[in-house]
C-alpha atoms as a PDB file:
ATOM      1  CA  UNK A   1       6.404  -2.500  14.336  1.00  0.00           C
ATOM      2  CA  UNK A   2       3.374  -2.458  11.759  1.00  0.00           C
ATOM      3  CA  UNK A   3       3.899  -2.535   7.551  1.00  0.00           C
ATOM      4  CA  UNK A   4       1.521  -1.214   5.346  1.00  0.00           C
ATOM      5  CA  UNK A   5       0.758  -1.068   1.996  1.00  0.00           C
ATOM      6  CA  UNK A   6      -1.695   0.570  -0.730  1.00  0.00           C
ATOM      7  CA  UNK A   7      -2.837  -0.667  -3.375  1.00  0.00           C
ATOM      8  CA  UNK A   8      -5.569  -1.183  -6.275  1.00  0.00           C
ATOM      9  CA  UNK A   9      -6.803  -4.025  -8.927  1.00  0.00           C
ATOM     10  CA  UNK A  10      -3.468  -2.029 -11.198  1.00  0.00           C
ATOM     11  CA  UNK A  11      -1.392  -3.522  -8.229  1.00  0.00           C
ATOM     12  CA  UNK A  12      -2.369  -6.973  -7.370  1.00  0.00           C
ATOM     13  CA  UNK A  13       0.664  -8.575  -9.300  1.00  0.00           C
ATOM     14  CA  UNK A  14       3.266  -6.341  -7.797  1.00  0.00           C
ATOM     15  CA  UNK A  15       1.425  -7.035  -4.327  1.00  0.00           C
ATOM     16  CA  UNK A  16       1.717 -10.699  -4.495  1.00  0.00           C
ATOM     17  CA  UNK A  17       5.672 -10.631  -5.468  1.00  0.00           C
ATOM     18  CA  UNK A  18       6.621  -8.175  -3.249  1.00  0.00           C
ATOM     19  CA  UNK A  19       4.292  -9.359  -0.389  1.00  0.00           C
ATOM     20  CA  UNK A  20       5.204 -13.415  -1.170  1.00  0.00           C
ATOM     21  CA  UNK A  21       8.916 -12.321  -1.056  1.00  0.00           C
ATOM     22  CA  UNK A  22       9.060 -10.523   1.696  1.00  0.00           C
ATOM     23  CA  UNK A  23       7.155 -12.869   4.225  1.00  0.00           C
ATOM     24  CA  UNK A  24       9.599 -15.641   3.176  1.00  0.00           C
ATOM     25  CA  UNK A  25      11.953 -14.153   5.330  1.00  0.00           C
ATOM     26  CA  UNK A  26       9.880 -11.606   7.917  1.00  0.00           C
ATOM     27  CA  UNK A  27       7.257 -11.921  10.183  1.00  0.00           C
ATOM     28  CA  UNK A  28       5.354  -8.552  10.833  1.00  0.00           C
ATOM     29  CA  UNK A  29       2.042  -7.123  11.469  1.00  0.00           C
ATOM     30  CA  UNK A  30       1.022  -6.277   8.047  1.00  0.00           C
ATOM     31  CA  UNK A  31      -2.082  -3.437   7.495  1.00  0.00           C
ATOM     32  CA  UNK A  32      -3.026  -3.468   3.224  1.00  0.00           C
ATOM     33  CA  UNK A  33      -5.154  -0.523   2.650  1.00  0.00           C
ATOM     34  CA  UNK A  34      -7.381  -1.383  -0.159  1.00  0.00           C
ATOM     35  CA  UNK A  35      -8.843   0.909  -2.620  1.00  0.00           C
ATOM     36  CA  UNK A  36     -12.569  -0.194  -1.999  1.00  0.00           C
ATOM     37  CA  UNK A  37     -13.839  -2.923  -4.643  1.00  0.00           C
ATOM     38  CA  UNK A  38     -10.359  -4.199  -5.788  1.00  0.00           C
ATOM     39  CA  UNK A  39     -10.573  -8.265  -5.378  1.00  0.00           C
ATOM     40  CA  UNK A  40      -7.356  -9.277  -2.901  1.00  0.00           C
ATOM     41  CA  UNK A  41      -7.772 -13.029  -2.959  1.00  0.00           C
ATOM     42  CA  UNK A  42      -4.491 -13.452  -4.746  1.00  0.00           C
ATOM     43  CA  UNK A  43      -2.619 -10.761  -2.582  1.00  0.00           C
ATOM     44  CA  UNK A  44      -4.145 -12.297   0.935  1.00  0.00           C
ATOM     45  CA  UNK A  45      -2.699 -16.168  -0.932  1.00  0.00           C
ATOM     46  CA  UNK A  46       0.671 -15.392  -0.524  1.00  0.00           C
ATOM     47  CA  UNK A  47       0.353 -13.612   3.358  1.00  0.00           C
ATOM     48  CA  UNK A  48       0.650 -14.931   6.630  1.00  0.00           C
ATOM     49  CA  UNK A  49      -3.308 -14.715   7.342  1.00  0.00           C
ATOM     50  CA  UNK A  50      -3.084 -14.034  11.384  1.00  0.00           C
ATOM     51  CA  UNK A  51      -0.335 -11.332  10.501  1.00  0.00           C
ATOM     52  CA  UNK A  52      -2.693  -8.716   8.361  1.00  0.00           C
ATOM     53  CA  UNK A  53      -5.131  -6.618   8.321  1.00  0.00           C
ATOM     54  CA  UNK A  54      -7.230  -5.179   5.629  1.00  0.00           C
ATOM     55  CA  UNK A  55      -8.701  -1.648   5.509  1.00  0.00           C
ATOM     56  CA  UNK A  56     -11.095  -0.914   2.299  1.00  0.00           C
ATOM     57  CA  UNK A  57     -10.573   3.020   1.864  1.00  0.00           C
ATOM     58  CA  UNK A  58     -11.887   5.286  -0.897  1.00  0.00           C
ATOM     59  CA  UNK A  59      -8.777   7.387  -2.127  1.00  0.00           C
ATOM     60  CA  UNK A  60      -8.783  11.127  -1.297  1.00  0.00           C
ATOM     61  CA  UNK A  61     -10.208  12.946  -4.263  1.00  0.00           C
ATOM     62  CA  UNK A  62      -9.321  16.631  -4.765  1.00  0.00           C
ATOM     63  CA  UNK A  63      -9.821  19.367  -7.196  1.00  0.00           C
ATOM     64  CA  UNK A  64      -5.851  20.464  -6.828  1.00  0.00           C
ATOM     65  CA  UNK A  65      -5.018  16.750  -8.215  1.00  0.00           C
ATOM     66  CA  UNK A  66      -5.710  17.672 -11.483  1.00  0.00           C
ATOM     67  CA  UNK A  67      -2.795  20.934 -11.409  1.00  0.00           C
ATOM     68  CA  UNK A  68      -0.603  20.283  -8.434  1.00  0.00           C
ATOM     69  CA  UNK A  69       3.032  19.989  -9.850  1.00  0.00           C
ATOM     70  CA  UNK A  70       2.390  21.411 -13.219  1.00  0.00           C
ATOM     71  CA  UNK A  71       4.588  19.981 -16.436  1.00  0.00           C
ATOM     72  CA  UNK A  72       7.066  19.416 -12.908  1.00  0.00           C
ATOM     73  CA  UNK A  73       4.863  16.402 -11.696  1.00  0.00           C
ATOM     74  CA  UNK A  74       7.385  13.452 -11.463  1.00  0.00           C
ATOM     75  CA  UNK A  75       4.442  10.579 -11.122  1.00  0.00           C
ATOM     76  CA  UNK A  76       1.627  10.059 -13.405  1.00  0.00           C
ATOM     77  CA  UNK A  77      -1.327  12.463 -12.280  1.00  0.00           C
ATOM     78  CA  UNK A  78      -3.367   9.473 -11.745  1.00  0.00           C
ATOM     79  CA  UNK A  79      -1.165   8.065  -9.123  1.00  0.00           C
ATOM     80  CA  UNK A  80      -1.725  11.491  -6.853  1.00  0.00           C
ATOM     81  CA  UNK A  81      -4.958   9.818  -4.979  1.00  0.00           C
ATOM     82  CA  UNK A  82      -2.984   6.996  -4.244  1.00  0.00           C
ATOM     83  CA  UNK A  83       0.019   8.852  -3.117  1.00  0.00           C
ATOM     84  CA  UNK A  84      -2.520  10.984  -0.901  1.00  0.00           C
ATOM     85  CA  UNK A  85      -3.956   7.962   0.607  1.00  0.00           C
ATOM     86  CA  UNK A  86       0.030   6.274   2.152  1.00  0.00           C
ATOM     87  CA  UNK A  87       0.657   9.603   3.525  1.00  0.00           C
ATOM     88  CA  UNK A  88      -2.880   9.205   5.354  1.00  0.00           C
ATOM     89  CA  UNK A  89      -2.226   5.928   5.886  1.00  0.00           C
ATOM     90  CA  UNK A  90       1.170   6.527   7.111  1.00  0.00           C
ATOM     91  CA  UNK A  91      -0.475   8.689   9.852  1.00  0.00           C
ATOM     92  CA  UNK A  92      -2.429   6.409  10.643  1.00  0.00           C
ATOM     93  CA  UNK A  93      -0.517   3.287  11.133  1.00  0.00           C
ATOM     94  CA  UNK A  94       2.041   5.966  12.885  1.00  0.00           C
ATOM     95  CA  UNK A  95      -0.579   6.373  15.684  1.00  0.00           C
ATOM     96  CA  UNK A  96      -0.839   2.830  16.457  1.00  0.00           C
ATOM     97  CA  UNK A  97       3.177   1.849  16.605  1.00  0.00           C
ATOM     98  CA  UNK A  98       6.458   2.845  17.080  1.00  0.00           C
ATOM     99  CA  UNK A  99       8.056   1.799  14.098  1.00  0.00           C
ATOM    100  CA  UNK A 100       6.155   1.624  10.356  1.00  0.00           C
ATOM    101  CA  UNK A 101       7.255  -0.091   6.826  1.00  0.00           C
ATOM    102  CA  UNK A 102       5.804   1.428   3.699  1.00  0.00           C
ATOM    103  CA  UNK A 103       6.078  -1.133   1.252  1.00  0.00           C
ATOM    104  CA  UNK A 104       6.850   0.420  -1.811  1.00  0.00           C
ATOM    105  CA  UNK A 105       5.562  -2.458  -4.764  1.00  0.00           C
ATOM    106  CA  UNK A 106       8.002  -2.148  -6.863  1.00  0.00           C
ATOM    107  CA  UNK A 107      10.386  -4.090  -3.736  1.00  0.00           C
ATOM    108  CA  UNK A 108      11.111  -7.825  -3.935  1.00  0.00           C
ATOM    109  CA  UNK A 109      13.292  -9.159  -0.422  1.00  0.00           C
ATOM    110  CA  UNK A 110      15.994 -11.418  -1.136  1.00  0.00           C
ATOM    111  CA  UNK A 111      17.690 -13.612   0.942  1.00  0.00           C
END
């Protein structure tokens, strides 16, 4: 089993409270694909150092971002290259284990 997250500098905070919270309690192989540039010294504080990896990724970029999902479009238009990047990370993580945890940031574990 393998977790992953994405993430940018707009995420760090809800990185290091959902990360900090959930490693209290779990230990798993952790991949954090990072939008290239974005500084994770406070996000790799609060994990388990020989349980992640870091990827530095450029976020897909594509012309249909700016239209896809018309007035219908249920996230802000400047999350699509982010969303684009954990289904491309999903795949990839996929290929490398059985089992895969998408953090979603907005997730603090409890005991």
């Amino acid at each position: 089993m393998k977790a992953f997250v994405v993430l940018d500098e707009e995420y760090i905070n809800q990185a290091v409270v959902s990360l900090s919270s959930f490693f209290r309690y779990n230990r798993i192989e952790l991949v954090i694909y990072a939008q290239k540039g974005t500084d994770l010294g406070r996000v790799l504080a609060v994990v388990p150092e020989n349980f992640v990896e870091v990827r530095y990724v450029t976020f897909p970029q594509h012309e249909l971002f700016a239209t896809v999902g018309g007035n219908r479009l249920m996230v802000h238009r400047d999350a699509v290259p982010a969303i684009a990047q954990r289904i491309k990370s999903l795949e990839e993580v996929s290929a490398e284990t059985d089992c895969v945890l998408n953090f979603d940031l907005d997730t603090r574990t409890v005991s």
